[in-house]
C-alpha atoms as a PDB file:
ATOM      1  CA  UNK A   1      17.863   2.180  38.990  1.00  0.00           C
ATOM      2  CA  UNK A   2      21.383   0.757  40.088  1.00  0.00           C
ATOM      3  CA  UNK A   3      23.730  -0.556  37.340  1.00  0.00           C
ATOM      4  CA  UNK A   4      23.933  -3.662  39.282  1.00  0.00           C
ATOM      5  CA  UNK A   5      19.847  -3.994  38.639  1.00  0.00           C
ATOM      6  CA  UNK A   6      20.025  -2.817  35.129  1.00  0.00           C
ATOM      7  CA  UNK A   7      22.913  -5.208  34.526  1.00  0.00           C
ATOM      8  CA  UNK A   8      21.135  -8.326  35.853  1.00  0.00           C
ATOM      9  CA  UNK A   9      17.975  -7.370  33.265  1.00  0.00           C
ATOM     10  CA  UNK A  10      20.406  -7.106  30.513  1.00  0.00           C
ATOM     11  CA  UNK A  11      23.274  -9.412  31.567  1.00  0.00           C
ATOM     12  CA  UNK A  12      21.501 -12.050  28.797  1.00  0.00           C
ATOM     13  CA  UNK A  13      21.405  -9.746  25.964  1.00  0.00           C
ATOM     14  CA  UNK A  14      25.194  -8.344  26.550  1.00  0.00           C
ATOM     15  CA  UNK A  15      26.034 -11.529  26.333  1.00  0.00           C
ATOM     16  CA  UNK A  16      24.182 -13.170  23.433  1.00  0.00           C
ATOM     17  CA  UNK A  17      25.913  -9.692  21.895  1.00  0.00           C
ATOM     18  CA  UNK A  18      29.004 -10.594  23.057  1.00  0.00           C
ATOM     19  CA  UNK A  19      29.508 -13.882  21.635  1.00  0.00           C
ATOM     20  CA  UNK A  20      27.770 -12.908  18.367  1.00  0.00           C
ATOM     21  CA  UNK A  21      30.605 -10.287  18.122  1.00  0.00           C
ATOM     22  CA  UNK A  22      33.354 -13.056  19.056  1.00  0.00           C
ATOM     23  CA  UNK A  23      31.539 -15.524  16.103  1.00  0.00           C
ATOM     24  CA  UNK A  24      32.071 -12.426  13.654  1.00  0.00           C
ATOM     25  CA  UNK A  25      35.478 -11.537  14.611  1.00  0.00           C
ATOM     26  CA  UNK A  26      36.357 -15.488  14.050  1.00  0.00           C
ATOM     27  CA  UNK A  27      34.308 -16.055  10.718  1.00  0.00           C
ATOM     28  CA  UNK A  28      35.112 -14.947   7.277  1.00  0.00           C
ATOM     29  CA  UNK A  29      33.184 -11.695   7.913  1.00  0.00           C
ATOM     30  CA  UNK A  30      35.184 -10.000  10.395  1.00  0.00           C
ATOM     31  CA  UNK A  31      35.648  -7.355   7.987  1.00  0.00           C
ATOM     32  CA  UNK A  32      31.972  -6.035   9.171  1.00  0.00           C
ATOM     33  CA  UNK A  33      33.684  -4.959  12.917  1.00  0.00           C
ATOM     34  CA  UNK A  34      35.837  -2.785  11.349  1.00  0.00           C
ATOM     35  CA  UNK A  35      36.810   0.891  12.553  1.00  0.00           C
ATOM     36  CA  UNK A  36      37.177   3.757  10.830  1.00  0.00           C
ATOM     37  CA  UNK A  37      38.960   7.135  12.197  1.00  0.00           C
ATOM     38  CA  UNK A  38      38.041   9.605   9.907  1.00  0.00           C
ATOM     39  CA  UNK A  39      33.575   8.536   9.761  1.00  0.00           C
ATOM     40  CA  UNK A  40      34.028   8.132  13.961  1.00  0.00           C
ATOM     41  CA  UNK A  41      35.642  11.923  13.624  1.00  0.00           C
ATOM     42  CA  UNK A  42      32.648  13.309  11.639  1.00  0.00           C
ATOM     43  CA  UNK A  43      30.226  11.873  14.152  1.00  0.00           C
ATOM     44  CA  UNK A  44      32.133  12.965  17.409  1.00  0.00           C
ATOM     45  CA  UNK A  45      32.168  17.037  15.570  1.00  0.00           C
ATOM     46  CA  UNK A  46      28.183  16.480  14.496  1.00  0.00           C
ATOM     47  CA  UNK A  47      27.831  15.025  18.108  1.00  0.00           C
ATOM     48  CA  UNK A  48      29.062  17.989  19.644  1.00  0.00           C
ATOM     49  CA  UNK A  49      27.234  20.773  17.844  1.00  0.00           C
ATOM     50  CA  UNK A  50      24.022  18.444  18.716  1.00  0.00           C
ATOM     51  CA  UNK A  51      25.221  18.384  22.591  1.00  0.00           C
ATOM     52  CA  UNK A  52      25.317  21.894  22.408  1.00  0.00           C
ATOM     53  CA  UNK A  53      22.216  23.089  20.872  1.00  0.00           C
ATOM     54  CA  UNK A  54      20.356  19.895  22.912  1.00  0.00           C
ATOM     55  CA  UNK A  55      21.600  21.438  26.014  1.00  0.00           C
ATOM     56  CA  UNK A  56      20.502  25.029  25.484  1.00  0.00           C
ATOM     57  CA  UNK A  57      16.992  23.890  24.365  1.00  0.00           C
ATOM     58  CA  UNK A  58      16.663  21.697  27.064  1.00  0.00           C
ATOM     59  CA  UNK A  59      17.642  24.887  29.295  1.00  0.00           C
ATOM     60  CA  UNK A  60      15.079  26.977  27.259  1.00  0.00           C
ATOM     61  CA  UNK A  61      12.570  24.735  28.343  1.00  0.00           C
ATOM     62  CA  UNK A  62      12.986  23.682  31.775  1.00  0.00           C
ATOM     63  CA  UNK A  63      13.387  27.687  32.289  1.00  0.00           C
ATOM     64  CA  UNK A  64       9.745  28.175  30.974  1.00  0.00           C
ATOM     65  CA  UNK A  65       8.459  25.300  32.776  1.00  0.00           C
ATOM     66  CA  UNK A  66       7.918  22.374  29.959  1.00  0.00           C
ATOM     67  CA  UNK A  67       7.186  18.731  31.505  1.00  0.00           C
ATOM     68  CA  UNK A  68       9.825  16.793  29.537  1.00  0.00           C
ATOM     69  CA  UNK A  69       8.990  13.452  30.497  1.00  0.00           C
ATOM     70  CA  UNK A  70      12.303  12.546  30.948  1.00  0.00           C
ATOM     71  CA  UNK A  71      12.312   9.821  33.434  1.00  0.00           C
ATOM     72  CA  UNK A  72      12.848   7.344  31.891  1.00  0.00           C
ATOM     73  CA  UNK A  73      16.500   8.932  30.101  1.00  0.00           C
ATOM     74  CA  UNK A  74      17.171  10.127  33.957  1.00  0.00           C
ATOM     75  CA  UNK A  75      16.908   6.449  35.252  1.00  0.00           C
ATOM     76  CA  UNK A  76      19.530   4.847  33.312  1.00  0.00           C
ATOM     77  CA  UNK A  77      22.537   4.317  34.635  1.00  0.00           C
ATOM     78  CA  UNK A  78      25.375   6.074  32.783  1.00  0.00           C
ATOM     79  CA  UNK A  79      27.401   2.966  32.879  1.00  0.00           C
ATOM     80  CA  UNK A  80      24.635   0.990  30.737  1.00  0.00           C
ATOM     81  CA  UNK A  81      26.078   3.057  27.898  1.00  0.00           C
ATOM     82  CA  UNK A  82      29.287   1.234  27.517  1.00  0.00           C
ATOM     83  CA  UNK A  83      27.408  -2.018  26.673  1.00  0.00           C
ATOM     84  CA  UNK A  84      24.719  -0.947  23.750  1.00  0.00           C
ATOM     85  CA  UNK A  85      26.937  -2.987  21.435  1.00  0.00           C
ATOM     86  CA  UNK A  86      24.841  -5.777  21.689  1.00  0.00           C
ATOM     87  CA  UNK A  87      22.040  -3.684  20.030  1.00  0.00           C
ATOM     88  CA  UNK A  88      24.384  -3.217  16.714  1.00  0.00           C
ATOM     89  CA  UNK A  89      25.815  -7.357  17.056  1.00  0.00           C
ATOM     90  CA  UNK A  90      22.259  -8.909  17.694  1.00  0.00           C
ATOM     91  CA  UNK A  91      19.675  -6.758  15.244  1.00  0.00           C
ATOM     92  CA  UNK A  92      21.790  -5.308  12.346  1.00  0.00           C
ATOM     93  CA  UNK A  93      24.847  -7.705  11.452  1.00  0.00           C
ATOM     94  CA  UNK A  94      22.486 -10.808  11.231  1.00  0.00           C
ATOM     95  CA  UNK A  95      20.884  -8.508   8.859  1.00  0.00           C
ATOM     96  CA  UNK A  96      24.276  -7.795   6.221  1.00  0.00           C
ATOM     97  CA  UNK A  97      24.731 -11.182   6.978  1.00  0.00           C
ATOM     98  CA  UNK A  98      21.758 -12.474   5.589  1.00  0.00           C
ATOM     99  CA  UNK A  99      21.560 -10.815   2.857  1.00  0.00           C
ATOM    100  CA  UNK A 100      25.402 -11.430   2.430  1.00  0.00           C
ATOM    101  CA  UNK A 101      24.153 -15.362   2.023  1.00  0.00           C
ATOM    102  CA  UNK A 102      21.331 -14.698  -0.233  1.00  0.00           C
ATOM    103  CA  UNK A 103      23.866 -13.315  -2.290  1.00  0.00           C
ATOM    104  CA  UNK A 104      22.130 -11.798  -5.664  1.00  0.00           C
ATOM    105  CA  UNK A 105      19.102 -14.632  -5.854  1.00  0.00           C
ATOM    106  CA  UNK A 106      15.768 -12.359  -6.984  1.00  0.00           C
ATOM    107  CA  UNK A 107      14.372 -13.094  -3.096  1.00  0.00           C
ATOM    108  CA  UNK A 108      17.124 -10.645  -1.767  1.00  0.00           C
ATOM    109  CA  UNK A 109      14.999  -7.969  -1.394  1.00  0.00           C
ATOM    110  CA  UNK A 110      11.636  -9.128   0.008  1.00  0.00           C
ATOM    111  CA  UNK A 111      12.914 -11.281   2.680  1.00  0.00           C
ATOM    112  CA  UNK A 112      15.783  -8.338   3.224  1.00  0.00           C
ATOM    113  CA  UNK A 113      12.650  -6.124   3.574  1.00  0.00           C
ATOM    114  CA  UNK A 114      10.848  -8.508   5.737  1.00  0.00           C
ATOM    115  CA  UNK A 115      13.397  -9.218   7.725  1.00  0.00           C
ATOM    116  CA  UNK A 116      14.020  -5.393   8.443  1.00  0.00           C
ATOM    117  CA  UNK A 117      10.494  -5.002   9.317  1.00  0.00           C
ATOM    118  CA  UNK A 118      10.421  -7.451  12.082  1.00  0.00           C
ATOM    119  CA  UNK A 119      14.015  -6.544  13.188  1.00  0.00           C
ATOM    120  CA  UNK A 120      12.936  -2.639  13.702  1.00  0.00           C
ATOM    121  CA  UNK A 121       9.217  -4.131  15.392  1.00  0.00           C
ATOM    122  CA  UNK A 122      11.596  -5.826  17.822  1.00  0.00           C
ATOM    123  CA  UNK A 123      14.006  -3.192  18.542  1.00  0.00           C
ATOM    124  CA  UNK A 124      11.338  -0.480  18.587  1.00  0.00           C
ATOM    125  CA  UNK A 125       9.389  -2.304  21.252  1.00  0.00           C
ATOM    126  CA  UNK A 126      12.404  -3.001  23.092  1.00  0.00           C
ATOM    127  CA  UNK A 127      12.670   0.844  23.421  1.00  0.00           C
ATOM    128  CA  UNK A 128       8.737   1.303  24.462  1.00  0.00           C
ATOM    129  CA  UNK A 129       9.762   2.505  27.684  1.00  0.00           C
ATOM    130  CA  UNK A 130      10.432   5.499  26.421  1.00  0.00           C
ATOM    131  CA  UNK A 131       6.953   6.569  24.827  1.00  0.00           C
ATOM    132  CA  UNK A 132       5.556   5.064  21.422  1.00  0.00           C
ATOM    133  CA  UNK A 133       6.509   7.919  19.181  1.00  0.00           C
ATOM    134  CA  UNK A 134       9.856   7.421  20.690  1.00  0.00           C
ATOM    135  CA  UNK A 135       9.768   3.899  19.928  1.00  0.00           C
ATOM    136  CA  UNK A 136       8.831   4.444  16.801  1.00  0.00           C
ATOM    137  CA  UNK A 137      11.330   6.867  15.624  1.00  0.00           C
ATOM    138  CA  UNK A 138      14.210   4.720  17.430  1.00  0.00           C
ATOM    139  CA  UNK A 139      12.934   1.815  15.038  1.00  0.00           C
ATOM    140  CA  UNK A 140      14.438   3.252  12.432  1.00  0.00           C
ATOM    141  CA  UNK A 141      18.117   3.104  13.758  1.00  0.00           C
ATOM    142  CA  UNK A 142      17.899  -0.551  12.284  1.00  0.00           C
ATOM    143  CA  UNK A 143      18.458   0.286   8.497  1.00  0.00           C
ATOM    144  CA  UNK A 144      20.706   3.599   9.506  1.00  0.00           C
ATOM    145  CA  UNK A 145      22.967   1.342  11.468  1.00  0.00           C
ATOM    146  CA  UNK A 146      22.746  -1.177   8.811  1.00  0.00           C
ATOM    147  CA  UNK A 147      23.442   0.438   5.769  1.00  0.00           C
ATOM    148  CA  UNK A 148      26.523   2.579   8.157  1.00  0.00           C
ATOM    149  CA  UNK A 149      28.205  -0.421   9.243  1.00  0.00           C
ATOM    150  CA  UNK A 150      28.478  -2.089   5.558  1.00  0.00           C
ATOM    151  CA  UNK A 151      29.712   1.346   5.066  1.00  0.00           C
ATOM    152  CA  UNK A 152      32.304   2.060   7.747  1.00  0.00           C
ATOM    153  CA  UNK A 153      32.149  -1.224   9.801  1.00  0.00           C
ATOM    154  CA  UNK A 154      30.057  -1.761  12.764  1.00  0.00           C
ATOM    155  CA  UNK A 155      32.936  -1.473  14.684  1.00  0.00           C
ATOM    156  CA  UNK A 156      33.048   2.592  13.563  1.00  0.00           C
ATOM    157  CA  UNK A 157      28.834   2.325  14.345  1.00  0.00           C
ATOM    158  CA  UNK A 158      29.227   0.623  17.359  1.00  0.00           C
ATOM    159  CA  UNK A 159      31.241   3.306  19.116  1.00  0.00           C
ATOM    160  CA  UNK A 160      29.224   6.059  17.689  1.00  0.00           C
ATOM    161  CA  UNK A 161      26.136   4.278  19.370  1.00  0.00           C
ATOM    162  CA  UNK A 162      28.315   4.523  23.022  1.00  0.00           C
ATOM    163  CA  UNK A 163      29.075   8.023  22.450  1.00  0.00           C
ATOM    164  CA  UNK A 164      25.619   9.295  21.199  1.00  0.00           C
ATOM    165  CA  UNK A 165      23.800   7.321  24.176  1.00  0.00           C
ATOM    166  CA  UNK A 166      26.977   9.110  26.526  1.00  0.00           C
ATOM    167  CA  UNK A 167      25.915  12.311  25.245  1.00  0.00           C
ATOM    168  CA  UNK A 168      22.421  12.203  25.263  1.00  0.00           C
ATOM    169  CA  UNK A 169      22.012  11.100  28.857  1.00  0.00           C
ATOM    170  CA  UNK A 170      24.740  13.337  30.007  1.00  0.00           C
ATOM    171  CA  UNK A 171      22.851  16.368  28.550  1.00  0.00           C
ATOM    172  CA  UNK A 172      20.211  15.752  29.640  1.00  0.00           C
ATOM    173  CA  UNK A 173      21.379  15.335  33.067  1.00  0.00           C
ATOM    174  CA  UNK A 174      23.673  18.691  33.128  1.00  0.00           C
ATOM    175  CA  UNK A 175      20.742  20.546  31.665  1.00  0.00           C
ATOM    176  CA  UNK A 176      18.404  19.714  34.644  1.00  0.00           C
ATOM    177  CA  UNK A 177      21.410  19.794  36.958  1.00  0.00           C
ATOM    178  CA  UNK A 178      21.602  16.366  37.978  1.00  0.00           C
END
C-alpha cells in the first residue's frame, strides 16, 4: 500500500488527533503533552536491546522456515509511523481527562473502568488487521499509555509510540531483507 492510499484512509483520524492535541496544548491541561528526556532515554536503550534480539529471532525463524504472517506489518508504509499520535490524543488523554473532571466523586472508578473497557474494544478492533490475539494484546496499550503519559506526559509517550512502531516495522523488514 502507498502512503498516499494509507494517508487518504487515515487523513480523518490524523486530523481529529491533530486538533485534539492543539485543544490540549491551548486548555488548562497542556501539562499532559509534556516531554521528558531522561523516561524517552530509557525507552530508546530498552528499544534497542528489543530491536536486537527481535531481529535475530526473526532471522532464527525465517532460516528454519516459520510462516510469520507478517503481511500485514510488511504493508505499511514506513511513513505512517510519524503520524500514530493521533492514537495517544484521541483514546488515552480523553481518558486522564475524564477522570481529571470527575475529580474524587465515588463514580471515578466505574465509569473510569468503563470507559477503559470500551476505549481498548475500540482501539483493539481498530488493530484487527493484524490477527485477533494481536488485537487483543494491542488493547492493552490503552491503560499502559494512560497511566505513562500522567506519568511522563504524552508528549514523552507519544514519541516512544513513533519510535517503537519505527522499529518494529524496520526489523522486521531488515530481517526478511526487504
Amino acid at each position: 500500500m502507498s502512503f498516499t492510499d494509507f494517508a487518504s484512509k487515515m487523513f480523518p483520524f490524523w486530523g481529529l488527533g491533530a486538533l485534539m492535541g492543539w485543544a490540549i496544548w491551548k486548555s488548562d491541561y497542556k501539562d499532559l503533552l509534556r516531554f521528558d528526556w531522561k523516561a524517552f532515554s530509557k525507552f530508546f536503550l530498552f528499544m534497542a536491546v528489543v530491536s536486537t534480539y527481535r531481529y535475530y529471532m526473526l532471522r532464527f525463524k525465517i532460516a528454519h522456515g516459520a510462516d510469520l504472517h507478517l503481511d500485514a506489518v510488511k504493508s505499511l508504509p514506513i511513513e505512517a509511523v510519524f503520524f500514530v499520535f493521533w492514537e495517544n490524543l484521541y483514546h488515552s488523554v480523553p481518558l486522564v481527562l475524564l477522570r481529571r473532571m470527575i475529580g474524587t466523586n465515588k463514580w471515578v472508578m466505574p465509569i473510569h473502568a468503563l470507559a477503559m473497557a470500551m476505549v481498548m474494544i475500540s482501539f483493539g478492533i481498530g488493530h484487527a488487521y493484524q490477527g485477533i490475539f494481536a488485537a487483543t494484546f494491542i488493547s492493552f496499550a490503552v491503560p499502559f499509555d494512560v497511566h505513562w503519559g500522567q506519568k511522563v506526559g504524552f508528549g514523552t509517550t507519544i514519541l516512544c509510540h513513533i519510535l517503537y512502531d519505527f522499529l518494529t516495522i524496520m526489523t522486521i523488514r531488515l530481517a526478511m531483507g526487504m
